[in-house]
N, C-alpha and C. Protein backbone atom coordinates (compact mmCIF):
# COMPACT_ATOMS: atom_id res chain seq x y z
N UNK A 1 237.37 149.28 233.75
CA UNK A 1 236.11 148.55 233.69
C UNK A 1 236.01 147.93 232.32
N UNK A 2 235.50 146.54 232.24
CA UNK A 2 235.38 145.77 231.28
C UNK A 2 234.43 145.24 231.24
N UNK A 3 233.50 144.93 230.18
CA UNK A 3 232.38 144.07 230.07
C UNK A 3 231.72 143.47 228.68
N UNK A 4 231.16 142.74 228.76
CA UNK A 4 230.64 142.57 226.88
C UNK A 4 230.29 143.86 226.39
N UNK A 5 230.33 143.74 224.93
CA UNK A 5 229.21 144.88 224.21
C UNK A 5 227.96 144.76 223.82
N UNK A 6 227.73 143.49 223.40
CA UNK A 6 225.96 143.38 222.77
C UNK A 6 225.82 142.29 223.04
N UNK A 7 224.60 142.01 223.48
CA UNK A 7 223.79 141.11 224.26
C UNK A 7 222.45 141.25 223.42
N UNK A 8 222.30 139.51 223.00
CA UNK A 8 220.97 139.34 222.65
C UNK A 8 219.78 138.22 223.49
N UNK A 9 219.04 138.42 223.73
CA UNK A 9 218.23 137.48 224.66
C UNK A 9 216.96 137.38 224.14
N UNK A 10 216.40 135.65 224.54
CA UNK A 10 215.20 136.19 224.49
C UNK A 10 213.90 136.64 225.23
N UNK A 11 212.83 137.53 224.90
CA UNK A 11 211.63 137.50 225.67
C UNK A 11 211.48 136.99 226.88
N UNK A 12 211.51 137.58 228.03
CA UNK A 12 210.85 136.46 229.28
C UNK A 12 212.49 135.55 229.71
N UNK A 13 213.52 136.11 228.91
CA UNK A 13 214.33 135.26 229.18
C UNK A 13 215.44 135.78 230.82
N UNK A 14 216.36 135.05 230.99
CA UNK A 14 217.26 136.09 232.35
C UNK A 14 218.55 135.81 231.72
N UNK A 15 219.87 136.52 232.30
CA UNK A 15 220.79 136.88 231.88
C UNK A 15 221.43 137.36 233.05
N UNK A 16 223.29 136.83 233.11
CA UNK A 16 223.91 137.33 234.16
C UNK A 16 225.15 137.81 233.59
N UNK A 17 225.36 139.26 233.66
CA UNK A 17 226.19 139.94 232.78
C UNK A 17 227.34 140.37 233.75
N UNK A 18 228.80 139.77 233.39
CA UNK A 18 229.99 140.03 234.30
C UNK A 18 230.92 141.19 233.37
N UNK A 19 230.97 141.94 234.98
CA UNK A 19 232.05 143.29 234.89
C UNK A 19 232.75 143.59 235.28
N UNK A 20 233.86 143.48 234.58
CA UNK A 20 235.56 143.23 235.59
C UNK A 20 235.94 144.69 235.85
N UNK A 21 236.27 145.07 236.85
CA UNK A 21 237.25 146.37 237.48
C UNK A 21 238.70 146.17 238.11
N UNK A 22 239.10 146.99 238.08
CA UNK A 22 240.72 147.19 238.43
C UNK A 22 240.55 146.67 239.97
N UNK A 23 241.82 146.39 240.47
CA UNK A 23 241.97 145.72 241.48
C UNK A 23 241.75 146.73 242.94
N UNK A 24 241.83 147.86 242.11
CA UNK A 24 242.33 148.96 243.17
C UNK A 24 240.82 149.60 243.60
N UNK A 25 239.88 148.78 243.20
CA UNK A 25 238.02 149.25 243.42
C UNK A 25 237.38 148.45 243.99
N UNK A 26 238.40 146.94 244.56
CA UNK A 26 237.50 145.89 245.57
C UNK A 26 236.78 146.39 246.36
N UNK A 27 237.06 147.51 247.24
CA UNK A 27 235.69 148.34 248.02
C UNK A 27 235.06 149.11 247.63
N UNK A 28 234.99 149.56 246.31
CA UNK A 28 233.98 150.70 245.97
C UNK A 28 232.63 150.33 245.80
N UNK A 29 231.46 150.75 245.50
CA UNK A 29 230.03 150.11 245.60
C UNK A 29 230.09 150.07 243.79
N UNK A 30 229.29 148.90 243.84
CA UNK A 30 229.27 148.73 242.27
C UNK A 30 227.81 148.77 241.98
N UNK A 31 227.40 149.75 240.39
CA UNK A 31 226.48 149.46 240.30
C UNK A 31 226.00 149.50 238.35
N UNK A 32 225.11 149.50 238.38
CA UNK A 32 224.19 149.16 236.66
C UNK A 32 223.02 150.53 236.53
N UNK A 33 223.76 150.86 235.69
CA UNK A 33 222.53 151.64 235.32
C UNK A 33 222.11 151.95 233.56
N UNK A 34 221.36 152.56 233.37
CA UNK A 34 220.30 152.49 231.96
C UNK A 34 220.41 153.67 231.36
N UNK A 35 220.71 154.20 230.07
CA UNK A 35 221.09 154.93 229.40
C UNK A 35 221.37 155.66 228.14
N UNK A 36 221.51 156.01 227.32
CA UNK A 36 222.43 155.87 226.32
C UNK A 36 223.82 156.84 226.43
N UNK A 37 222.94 158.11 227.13
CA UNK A 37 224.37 159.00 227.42
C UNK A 37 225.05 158.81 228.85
N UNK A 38 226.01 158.56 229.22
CA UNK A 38 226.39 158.22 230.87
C UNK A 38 225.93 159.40 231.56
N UNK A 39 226.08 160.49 231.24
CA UNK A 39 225.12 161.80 231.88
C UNK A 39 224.18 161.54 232.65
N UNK A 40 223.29 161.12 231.40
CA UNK A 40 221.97 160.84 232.12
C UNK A 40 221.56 159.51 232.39
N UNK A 41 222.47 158.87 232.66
CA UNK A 41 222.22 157.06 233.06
C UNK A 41 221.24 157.23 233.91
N UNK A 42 220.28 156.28 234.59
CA UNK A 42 219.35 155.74 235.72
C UNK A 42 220.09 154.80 236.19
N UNK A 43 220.26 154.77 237.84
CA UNK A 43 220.49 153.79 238.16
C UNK A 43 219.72 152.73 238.72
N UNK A 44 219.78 151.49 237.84
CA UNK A 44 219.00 150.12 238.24
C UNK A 44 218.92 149.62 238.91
N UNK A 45 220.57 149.30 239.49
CA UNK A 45 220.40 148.55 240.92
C UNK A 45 221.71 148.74 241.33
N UNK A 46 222.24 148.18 242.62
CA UNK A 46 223.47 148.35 242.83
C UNK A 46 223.54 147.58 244.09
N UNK A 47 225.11 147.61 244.16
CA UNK A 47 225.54 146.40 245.47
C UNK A 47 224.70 146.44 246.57
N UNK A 48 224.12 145.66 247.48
CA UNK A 48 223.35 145.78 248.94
C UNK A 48 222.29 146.48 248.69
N UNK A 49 221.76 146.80 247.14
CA UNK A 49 220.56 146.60 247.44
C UNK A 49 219.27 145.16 246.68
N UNK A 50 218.34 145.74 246.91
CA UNK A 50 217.43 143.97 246.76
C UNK A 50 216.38 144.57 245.24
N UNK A 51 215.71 144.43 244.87
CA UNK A 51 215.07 144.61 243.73
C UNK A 51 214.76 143.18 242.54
N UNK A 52 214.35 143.56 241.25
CA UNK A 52 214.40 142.48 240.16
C UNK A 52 215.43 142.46 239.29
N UNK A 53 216.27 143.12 239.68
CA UNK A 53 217.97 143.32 238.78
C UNK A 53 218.86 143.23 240.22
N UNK A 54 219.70 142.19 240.43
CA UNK A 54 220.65 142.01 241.36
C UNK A 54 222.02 142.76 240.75
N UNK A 55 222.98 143.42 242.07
CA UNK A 55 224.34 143.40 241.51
C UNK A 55 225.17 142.56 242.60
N UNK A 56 225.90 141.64 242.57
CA UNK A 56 226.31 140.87 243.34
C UNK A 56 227.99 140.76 242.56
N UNK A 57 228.68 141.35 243.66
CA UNK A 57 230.43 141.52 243.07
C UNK A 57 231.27 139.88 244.06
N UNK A 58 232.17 140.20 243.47
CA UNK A 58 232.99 138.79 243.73
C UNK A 58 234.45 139.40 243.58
N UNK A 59 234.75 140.36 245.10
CA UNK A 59 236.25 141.00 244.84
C UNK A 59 237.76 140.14 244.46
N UNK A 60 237.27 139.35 245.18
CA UNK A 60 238.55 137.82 244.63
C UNK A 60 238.69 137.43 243.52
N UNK A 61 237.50 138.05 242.35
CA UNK A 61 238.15 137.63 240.96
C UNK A 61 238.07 139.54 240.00
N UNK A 62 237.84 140.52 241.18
CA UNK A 62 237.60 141.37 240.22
C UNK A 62 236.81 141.74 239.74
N UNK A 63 235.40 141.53 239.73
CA UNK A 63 234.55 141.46 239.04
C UNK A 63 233.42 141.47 239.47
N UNK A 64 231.90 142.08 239.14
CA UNK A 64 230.81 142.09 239.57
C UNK A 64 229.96 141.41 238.63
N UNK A 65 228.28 140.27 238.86
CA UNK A 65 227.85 140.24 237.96
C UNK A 65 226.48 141.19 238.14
N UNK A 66 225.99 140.92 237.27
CA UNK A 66 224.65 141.46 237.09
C UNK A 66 223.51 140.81 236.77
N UNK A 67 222.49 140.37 237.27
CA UNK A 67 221.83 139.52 237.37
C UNK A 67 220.32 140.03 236.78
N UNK A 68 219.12 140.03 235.07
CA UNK A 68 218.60 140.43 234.87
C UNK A 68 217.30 139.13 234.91
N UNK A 69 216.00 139.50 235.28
CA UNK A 69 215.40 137.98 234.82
C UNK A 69 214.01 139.00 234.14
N UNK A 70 213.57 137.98 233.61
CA UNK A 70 211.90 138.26 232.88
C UNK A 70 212.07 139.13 232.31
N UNK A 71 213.48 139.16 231.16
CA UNK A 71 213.55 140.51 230.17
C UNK A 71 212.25 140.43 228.93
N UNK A 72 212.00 142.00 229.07
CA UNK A 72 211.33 142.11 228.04
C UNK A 72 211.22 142.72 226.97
N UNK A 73 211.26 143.12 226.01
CA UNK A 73 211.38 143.89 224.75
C UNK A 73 211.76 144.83 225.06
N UNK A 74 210.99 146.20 226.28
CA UNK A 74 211.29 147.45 226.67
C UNK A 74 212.56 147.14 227.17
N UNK A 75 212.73 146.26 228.00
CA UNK A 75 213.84 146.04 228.34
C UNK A 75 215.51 146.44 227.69
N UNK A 76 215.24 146.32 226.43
CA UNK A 76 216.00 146.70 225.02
C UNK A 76 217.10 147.87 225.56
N UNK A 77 218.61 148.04 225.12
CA UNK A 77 218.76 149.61 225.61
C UNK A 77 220.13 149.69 225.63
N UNK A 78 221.10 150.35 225.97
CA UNK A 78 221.86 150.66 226.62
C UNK A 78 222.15 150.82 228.16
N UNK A 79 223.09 150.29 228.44
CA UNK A 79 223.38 150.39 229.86
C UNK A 79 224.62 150.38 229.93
N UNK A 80 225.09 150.07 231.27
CA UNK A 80 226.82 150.63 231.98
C UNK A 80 226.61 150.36 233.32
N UNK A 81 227.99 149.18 233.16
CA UNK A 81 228.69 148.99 234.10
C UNK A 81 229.37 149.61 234.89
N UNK A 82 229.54 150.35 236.50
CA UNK A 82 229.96 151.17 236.49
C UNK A 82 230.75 150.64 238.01
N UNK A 83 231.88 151.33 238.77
CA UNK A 83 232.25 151.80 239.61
C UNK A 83 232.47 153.28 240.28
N UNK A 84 231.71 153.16 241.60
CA UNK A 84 231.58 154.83 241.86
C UNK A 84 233.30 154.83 242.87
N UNK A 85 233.25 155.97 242.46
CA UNK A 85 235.25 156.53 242.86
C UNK A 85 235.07 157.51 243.83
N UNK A 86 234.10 158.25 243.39
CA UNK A 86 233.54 159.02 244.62
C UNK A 86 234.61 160.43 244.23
N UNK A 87 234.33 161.68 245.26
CA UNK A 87 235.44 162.66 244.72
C UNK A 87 235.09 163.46 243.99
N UNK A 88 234.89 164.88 244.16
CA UNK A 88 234.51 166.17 243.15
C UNK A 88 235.25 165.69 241.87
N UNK A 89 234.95 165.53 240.68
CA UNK A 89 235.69 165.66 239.58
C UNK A 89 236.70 164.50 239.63
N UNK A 90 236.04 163.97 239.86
CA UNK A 90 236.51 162.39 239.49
C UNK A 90 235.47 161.18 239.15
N UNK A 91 235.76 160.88 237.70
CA UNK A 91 234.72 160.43 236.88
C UNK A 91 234.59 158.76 238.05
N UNK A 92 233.56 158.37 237.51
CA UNK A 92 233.38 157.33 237.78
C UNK A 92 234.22 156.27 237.20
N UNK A 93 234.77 155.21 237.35
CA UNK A 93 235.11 153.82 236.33
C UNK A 93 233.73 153.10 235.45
N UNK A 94 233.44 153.14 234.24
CA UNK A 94 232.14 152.49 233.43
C UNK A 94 233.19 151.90 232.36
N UNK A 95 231.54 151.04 231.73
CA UNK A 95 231.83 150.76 230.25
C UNK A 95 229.94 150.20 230.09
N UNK A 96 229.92 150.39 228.73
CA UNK A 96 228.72 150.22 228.34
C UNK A 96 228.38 148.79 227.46
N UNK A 97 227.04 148.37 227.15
CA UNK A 97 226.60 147.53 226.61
C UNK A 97 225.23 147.53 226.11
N UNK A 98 225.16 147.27 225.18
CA UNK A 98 223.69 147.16 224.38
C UNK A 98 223.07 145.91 224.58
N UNK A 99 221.84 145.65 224.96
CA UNK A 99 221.12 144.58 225.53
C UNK A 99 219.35 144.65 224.38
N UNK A 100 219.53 143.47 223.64
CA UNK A 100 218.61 143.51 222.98
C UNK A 100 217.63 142.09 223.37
N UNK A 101 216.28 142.70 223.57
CA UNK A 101 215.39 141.92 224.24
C UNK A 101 214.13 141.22 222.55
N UNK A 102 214.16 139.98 222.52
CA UNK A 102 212.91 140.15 221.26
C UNK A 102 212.65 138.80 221.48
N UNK A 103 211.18 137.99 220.52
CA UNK A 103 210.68 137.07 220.72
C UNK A 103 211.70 135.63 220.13
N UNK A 104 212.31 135.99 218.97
CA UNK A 104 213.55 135.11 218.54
C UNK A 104 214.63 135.99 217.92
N UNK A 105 215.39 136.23 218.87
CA UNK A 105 216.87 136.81 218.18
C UNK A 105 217.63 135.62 217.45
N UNK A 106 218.31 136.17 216.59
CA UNK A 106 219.34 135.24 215.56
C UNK A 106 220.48 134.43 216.87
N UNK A 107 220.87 135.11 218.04
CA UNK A 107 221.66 134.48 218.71
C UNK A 107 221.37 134.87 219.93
N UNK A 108 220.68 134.02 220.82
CA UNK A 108 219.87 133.79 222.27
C UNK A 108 221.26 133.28 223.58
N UNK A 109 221.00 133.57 224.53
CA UNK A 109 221.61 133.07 225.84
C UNK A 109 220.56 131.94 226.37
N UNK A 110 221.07 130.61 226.21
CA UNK A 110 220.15 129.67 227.22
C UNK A 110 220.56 129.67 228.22
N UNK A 111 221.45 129.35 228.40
CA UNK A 111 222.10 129.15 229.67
C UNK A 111 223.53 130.12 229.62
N UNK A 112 224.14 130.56 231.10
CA UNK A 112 225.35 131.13 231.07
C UNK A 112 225.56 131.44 232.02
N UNK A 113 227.38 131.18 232.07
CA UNK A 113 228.26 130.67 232.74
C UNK A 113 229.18 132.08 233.05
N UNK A 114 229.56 132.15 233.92
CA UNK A 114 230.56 133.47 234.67
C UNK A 114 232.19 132.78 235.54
N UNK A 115 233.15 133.18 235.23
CA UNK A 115 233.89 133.22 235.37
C UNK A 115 235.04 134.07 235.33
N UNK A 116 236.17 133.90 236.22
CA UNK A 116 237.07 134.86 236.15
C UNK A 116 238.49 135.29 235.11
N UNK A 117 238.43 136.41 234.92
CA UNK A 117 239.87 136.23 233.41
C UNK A 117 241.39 135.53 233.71
């Protein structure tokens, strides 16, 4: 699992955050969850289901994005990208990212673009 590390946005702003997995997880359910320790992550949203955080994967390039809108300050945090593997004692596939929400960050997302490696 691969994904950015720090993300700055602004206020009220949306954001679509791509997370590449191994080839060998095109069917596993992908999902996002909120955190700082993976222990105790929350999970946000995840494939097939509907909510205000989409996860929408694209197995033909590998990769899932993540779709956030009307971020807001609380919003702020740690999170992780994850693939479930399923299996007593068999970790999940993750990687994490820091997502910072404020009224003018030094370096904002206007617009953005997803593509495959």
């Amino acid at each position: 699992m691969e994904t950015l590390k720090n993300l700055a946005v602004r206020r009220g702003g949306s954001l679509t955050i791509p997370c590449f997995y191994d080839e060998k997880y095109k069917s596993n359910r992908k999902y996002w969850c909120r955190g700082y320790h993976w222990s105790s992550c929350k999970i946000v949203a995840s494939t097939n289901t509907s909510g205000g955080t989409s996860v929408t994967d694209h197995p033909t390039q590998n990769m899932f994005t993540v779709e956030l809108k009307s971020l807001q300050d609380s919003d702020s945090g740690y999170y992780w990208c994850a693939v479930e593997i399923g299996g007593r004692g068999t970790p999940d596939d993750k990687d994490y990212l820091y997502l910072t929400v404020s009224a003018d960050p030094a370096v904002s997302v206007i617009n953005s673009t997803v593509s495959g490696q």
